[in-house]
PDB file of N, CA and C in Angstrom:
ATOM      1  N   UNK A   1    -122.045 -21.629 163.148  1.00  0.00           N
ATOM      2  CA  UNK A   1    -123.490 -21.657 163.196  1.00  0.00           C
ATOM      3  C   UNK A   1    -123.961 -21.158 164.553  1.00  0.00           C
ATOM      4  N   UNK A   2    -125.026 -20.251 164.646  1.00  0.00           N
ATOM      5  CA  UNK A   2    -125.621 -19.797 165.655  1.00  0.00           C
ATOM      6  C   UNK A   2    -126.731 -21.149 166.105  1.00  0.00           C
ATOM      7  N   UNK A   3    -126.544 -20.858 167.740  1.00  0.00           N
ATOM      8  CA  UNK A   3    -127.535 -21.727 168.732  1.00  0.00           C
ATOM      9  C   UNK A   3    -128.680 -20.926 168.815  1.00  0.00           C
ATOM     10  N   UNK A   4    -129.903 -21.430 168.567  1.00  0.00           N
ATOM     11  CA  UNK A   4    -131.428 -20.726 168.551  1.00  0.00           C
ATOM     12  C   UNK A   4    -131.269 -20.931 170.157  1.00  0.00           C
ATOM     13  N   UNK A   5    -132.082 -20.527 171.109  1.00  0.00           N
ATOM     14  CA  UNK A   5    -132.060 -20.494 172.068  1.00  0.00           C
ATOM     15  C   UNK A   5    -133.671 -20.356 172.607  1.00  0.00           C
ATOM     16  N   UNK A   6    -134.421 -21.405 172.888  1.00  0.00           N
ATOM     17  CA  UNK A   6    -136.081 -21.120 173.234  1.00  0.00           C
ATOM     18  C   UNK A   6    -136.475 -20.859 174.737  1.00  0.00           C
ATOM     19  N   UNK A   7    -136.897 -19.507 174.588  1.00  0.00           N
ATOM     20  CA  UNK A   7    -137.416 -19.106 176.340  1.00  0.00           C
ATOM     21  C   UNK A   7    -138.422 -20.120 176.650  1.00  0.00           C
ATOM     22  N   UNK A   8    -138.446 -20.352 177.927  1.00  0.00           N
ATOM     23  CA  UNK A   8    -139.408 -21.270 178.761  1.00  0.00           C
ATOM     24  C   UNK A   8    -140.578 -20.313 179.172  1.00  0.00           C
ATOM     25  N   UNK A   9    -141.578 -20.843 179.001  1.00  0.00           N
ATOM     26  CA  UNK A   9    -143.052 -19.528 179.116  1.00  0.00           C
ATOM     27  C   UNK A   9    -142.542 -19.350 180.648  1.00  0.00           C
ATOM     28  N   UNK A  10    -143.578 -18.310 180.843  1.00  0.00           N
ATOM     29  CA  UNK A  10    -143.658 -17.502 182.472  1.00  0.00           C
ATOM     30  C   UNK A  10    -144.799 -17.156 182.391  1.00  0.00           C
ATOM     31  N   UNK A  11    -144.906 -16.540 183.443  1.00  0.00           N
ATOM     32  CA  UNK A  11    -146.390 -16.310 183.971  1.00  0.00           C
ATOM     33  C   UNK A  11    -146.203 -14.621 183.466  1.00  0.00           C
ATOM     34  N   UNK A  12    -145.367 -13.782 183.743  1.00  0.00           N
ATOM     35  CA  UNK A  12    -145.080 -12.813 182.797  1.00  0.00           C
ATOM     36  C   UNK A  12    -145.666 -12.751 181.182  1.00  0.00           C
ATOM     37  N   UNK A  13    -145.452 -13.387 180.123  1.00  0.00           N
ATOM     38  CA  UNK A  13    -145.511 -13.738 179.318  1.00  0.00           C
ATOM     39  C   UNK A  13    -146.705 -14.251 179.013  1.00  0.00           C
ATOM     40  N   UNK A  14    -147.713 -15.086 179.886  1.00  0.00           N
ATOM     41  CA  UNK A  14    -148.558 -15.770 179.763  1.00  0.00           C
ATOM     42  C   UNK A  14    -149.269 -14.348 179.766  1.00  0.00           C
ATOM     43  N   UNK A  15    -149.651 -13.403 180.937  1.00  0.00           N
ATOM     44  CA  UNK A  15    -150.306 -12.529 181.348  1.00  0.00           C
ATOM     45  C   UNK A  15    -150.290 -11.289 180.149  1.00  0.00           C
ATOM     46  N   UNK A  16    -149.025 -11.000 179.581  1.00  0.00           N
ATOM     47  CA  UNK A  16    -148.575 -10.053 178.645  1.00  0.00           C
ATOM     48  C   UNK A  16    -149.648 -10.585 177.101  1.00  0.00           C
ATOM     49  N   UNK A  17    -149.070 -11.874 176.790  1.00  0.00           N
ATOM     50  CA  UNK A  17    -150.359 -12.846 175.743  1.00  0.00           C
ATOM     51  C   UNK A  17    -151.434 -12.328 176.162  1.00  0.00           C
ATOM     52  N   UNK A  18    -152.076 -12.551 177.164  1.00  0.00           N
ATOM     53  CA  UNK A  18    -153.985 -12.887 177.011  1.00  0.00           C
ATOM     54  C   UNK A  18    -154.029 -10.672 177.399  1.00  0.00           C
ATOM     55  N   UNK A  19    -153.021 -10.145 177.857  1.00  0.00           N
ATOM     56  CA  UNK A  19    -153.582  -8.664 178.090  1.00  0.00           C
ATOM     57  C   UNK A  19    -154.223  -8.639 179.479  1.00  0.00           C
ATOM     58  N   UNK A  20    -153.596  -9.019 180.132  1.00  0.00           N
ATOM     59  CA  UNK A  20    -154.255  -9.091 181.851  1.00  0.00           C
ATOM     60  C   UNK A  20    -153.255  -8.854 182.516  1.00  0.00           C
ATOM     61  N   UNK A  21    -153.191  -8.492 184.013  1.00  0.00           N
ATOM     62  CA  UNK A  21    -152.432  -8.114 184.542  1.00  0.00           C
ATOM     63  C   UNK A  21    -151.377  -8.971 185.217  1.00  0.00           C
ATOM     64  N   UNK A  22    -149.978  -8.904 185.327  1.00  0.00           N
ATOM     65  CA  UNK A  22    -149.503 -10.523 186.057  1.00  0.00           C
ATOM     66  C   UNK A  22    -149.955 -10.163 187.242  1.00  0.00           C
ATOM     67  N   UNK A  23    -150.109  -9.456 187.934  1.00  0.00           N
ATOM     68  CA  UNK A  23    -151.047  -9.364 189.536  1.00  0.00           C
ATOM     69  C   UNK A  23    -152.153 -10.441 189.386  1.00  0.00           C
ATOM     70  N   UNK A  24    -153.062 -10.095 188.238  1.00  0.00           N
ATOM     71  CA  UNK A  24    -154.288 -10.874 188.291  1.00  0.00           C
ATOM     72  C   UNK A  24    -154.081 -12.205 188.217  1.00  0.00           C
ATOM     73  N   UNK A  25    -152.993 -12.877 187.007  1.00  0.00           N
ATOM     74  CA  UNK A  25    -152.454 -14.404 186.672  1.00  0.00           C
ATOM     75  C   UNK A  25    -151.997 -14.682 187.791  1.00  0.00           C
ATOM     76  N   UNK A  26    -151.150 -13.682 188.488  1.00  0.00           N
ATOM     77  CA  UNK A  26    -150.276 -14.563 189.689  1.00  0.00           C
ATOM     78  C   UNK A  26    -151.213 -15.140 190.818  1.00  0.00           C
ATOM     79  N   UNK A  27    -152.431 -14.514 191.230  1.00  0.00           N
ATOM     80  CA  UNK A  27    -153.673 -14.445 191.847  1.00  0.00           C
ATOM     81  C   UNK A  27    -154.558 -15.602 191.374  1.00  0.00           C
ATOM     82  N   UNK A  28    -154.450 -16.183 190.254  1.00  0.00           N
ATOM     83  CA  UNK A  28    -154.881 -17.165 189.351  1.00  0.00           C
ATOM     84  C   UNK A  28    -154.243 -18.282 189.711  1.00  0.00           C
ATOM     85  N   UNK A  29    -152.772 -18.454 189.043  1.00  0.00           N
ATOM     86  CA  UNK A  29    -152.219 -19.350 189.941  1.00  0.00           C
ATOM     87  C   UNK A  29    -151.748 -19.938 191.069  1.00  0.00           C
ATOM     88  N   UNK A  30    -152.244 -18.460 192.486  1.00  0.00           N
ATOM     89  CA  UNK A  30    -151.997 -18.830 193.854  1.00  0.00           C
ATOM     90  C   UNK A  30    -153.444 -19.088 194.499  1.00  0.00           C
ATOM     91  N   UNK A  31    -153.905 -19.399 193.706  1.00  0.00           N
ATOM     92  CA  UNK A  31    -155.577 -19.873 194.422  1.00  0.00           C
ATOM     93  C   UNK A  31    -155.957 -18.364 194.634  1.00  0.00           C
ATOM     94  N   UNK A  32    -155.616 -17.302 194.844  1.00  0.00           N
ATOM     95  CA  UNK A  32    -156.779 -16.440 195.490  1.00  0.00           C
ATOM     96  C   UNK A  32    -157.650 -15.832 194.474  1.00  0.00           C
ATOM     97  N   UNK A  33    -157.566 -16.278 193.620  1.00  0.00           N
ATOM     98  CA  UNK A  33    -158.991 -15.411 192.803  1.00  0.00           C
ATOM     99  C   UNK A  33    -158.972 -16.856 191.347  1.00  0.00           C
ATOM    100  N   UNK A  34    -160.336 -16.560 191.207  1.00  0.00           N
ATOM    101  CA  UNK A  34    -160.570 -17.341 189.806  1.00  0.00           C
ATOM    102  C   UNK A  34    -160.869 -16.181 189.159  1.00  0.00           C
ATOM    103  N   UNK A  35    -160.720 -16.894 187.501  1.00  0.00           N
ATOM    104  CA  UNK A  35    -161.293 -15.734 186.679  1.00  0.00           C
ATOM    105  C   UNK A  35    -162.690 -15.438 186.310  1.00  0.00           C
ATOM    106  N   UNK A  36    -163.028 -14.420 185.539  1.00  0.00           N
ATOM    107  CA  UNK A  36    -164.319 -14.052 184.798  1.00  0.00           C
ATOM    108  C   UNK A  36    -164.121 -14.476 183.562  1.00  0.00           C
ATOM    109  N   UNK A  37    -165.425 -15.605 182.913  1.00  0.00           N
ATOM    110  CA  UNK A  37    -165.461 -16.354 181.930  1.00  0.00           C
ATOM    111  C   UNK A  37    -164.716 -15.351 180.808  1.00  0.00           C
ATOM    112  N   UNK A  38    -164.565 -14.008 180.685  1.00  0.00           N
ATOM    113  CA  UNK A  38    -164.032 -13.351 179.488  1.00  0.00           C
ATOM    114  C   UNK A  38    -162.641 -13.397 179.792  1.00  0.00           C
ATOM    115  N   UNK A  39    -161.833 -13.505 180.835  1.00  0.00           N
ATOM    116  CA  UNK A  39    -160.681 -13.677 181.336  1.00  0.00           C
ATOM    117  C   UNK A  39    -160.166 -15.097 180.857  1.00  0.00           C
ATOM    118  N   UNK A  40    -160.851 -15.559 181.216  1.00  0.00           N
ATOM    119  CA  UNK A  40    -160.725 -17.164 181.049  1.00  0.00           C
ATOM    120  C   UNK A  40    -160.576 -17.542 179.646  1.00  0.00           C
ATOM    121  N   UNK A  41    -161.678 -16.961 178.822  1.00  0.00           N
ATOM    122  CA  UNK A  41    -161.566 -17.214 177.295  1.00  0.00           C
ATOM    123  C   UNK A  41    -160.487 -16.943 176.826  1.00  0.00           C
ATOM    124  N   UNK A  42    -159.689 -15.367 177.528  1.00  0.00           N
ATOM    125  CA  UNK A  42    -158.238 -14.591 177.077  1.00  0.00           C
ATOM    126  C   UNK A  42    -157.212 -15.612 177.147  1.00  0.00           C
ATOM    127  N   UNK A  43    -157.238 -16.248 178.356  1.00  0.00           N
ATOM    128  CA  UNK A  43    -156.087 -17.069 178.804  1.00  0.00           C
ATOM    129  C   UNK A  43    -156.250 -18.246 177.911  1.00  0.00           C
ATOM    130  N   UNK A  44    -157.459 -18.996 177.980  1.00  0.00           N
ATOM    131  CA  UNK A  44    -157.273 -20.024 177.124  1.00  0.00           C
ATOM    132  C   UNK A  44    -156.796 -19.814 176.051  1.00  0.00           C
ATOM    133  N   UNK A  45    -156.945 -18.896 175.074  1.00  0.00           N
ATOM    134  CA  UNK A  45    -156.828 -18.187 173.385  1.00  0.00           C
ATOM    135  C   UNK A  45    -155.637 -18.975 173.463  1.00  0.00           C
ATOM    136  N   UNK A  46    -154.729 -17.414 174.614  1.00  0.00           N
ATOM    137  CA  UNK A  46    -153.382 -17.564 174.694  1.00  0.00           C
ATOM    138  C   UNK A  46    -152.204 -18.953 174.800  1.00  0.00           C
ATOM    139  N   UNK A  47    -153.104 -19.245 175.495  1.00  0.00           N
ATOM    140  CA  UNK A  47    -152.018 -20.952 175.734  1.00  0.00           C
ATOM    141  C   UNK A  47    -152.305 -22.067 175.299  1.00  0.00           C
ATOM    142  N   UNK A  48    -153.388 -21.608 174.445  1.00  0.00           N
ATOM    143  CA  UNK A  48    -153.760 -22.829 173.603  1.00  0.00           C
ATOM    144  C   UNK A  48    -154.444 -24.139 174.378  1.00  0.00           C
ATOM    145  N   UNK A  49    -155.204 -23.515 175.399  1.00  0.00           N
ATOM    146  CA  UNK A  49    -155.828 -24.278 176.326  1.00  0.00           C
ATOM    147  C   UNK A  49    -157.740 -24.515 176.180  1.00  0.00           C
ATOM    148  N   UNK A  50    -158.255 -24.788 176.851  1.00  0.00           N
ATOM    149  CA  UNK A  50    -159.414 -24.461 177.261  1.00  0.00           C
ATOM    150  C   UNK A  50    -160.075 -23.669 178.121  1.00  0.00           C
ATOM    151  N   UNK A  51    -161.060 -22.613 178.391  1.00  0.00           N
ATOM    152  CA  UNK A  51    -161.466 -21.881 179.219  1.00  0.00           C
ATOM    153  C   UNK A  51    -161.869 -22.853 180.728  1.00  0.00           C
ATOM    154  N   UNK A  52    -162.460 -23.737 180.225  1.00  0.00           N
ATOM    155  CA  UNK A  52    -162.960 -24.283 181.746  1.00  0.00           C
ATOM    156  C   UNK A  52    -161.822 -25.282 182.495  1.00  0.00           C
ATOM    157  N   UNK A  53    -160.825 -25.169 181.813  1.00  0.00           N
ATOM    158  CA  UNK A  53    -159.180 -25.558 182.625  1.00  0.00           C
ATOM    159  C   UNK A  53    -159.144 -24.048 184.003  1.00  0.00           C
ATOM    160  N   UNK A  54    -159.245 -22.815 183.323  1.00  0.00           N
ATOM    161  CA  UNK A  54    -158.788 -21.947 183.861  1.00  0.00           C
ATOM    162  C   UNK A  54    -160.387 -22.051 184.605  1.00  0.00           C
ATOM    163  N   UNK A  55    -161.552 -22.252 184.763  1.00  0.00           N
ATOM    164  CA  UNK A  55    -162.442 -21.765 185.734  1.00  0.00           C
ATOM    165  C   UNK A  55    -162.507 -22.852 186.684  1.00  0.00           C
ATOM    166  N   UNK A  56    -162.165 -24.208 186.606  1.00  0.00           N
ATOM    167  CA  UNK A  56    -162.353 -25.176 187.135  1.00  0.00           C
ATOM    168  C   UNK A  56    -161.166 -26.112 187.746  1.00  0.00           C
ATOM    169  N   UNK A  57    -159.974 -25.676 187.399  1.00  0.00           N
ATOM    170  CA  UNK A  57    -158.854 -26.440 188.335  1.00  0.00           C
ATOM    171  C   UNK A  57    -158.337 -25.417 189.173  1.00  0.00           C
ATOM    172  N   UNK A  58    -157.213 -26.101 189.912  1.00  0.00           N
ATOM    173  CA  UNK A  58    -156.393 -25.664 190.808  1.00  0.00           C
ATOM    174  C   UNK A  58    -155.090 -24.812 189.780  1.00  0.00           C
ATOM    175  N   UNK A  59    -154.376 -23.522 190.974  1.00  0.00           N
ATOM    176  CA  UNK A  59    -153.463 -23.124 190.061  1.00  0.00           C
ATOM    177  C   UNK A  59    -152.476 -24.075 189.548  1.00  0.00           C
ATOM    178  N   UNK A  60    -152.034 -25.244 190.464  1.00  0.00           N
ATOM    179  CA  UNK A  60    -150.957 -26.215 190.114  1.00  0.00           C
ATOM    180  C   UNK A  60    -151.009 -26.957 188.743  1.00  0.00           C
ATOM    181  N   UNK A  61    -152.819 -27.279 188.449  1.00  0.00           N
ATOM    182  CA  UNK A  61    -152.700 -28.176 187.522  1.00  0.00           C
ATOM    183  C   UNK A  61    -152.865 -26.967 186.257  1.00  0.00           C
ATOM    184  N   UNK A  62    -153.267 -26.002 186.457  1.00  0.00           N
ATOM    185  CA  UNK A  62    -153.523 -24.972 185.511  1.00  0.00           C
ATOM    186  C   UNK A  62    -152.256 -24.735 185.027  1.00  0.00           C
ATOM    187  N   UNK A  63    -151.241 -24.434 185.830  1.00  0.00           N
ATOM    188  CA  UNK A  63    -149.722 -24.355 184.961  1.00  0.00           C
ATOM    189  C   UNK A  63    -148.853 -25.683 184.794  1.00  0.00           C
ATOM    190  N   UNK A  64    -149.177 -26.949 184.932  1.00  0.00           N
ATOM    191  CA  UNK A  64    -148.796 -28.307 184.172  1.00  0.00           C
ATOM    192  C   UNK A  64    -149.490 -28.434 183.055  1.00  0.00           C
ATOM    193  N   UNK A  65    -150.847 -28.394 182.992  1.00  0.00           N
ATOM    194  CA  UNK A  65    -151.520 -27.947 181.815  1.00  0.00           C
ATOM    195  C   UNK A  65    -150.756 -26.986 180.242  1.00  0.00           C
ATOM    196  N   UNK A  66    -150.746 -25.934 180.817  1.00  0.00           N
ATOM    197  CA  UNK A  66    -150.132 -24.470 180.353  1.00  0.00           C
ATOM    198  C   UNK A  66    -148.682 -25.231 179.415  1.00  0.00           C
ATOM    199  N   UNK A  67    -147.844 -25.279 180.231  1.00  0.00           N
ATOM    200  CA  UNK A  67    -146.138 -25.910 180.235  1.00  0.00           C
ATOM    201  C   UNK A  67    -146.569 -26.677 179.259  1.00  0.00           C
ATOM    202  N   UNK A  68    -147.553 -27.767 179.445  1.00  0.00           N
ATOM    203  CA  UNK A  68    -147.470 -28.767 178.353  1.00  0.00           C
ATOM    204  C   UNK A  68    -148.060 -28.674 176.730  1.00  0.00           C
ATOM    205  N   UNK A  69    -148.774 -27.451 177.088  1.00  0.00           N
ATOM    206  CA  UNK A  69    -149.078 -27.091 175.760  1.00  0.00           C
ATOM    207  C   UNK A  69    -148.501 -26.149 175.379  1.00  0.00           C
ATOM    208  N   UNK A  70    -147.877 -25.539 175.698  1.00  0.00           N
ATOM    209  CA  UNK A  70    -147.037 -24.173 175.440  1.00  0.00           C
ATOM    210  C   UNK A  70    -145.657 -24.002 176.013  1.00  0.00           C
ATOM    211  N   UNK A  71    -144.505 -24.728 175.902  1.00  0.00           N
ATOM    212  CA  UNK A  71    -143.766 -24.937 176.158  1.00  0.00           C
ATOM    213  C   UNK A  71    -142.783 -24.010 176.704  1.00  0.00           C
ATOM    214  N   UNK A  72    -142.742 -23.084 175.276  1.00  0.00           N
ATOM    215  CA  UNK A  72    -141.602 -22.057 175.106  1.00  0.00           C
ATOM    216  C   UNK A  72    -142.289 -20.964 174.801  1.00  0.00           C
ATOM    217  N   UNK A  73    -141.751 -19.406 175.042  1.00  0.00           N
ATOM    218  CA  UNK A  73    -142.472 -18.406 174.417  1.00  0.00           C
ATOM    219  C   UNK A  73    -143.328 -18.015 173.021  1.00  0.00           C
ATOM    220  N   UNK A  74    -142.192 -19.291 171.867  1.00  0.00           N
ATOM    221  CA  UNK A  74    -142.486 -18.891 170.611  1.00  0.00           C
ATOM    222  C   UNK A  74    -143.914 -19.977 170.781  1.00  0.00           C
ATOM    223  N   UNK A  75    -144.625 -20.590 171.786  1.00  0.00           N
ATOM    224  CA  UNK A  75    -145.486 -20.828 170.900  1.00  0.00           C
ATOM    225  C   UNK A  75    -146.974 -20.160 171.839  1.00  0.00           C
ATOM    226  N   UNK A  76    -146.640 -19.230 172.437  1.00  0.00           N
ATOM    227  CA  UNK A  76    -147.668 -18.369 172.833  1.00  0.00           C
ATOM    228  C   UNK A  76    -148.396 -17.698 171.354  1.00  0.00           C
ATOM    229  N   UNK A  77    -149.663 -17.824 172.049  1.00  0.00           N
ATOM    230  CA  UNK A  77    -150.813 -16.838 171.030  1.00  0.00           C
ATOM    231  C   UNK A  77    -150.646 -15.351 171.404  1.00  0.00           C
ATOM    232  N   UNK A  78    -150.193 -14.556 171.435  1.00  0.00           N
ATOM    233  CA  UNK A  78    -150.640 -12.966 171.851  1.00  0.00           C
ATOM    234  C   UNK A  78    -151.787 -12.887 170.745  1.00  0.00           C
ATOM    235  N   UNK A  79    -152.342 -12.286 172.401  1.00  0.00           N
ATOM    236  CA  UNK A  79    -153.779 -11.773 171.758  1.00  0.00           C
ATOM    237  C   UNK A  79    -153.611 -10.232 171.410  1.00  0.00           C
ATOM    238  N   UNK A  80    -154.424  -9.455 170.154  1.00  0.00           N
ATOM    239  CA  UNK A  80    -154.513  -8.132 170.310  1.00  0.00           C
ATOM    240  C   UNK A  80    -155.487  -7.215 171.274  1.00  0.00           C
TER     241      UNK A  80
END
């Protein structure tokens, strides 16, 4: 029997989902930039979050957040 094997999300992955740049996410989660509410809506879609997580916390709690709702790759939203 084969072992399924589940990727752990990334910020790669997160950024690739919502269609934004990982420059911009990584910038997201290092404090230097917040997003634009249409950014925000992308990201939330994607991780199955809320938009005003991403306009209103810190990057730290934004990816404990993230992790806990989206664990593994398979349960990312890609957006089209």
């Amino acid at each position: 029997m084969g072992l399924k094997v589940r990727k752990s999300i990334s910020q790669t992955a997160i950024a690739h989902a919502a269609a934004i740049s990982q420059t911009h996410l990584n910038n997201i989660f290092k404090d230097q930039r917040k997003p634009s509410w249409r950014v925000a809506k992308r990201l939330a879609r994607a991780t199955r979050t809320e938009p005003e997580l991403w306009l209103e916390c810190n990057g730290e709690q934004i990816w404990r957040a993230v992790v806990e709702k989206v664990p593994t790759l398979d349960d990312l939203v890609v957006l089209n």
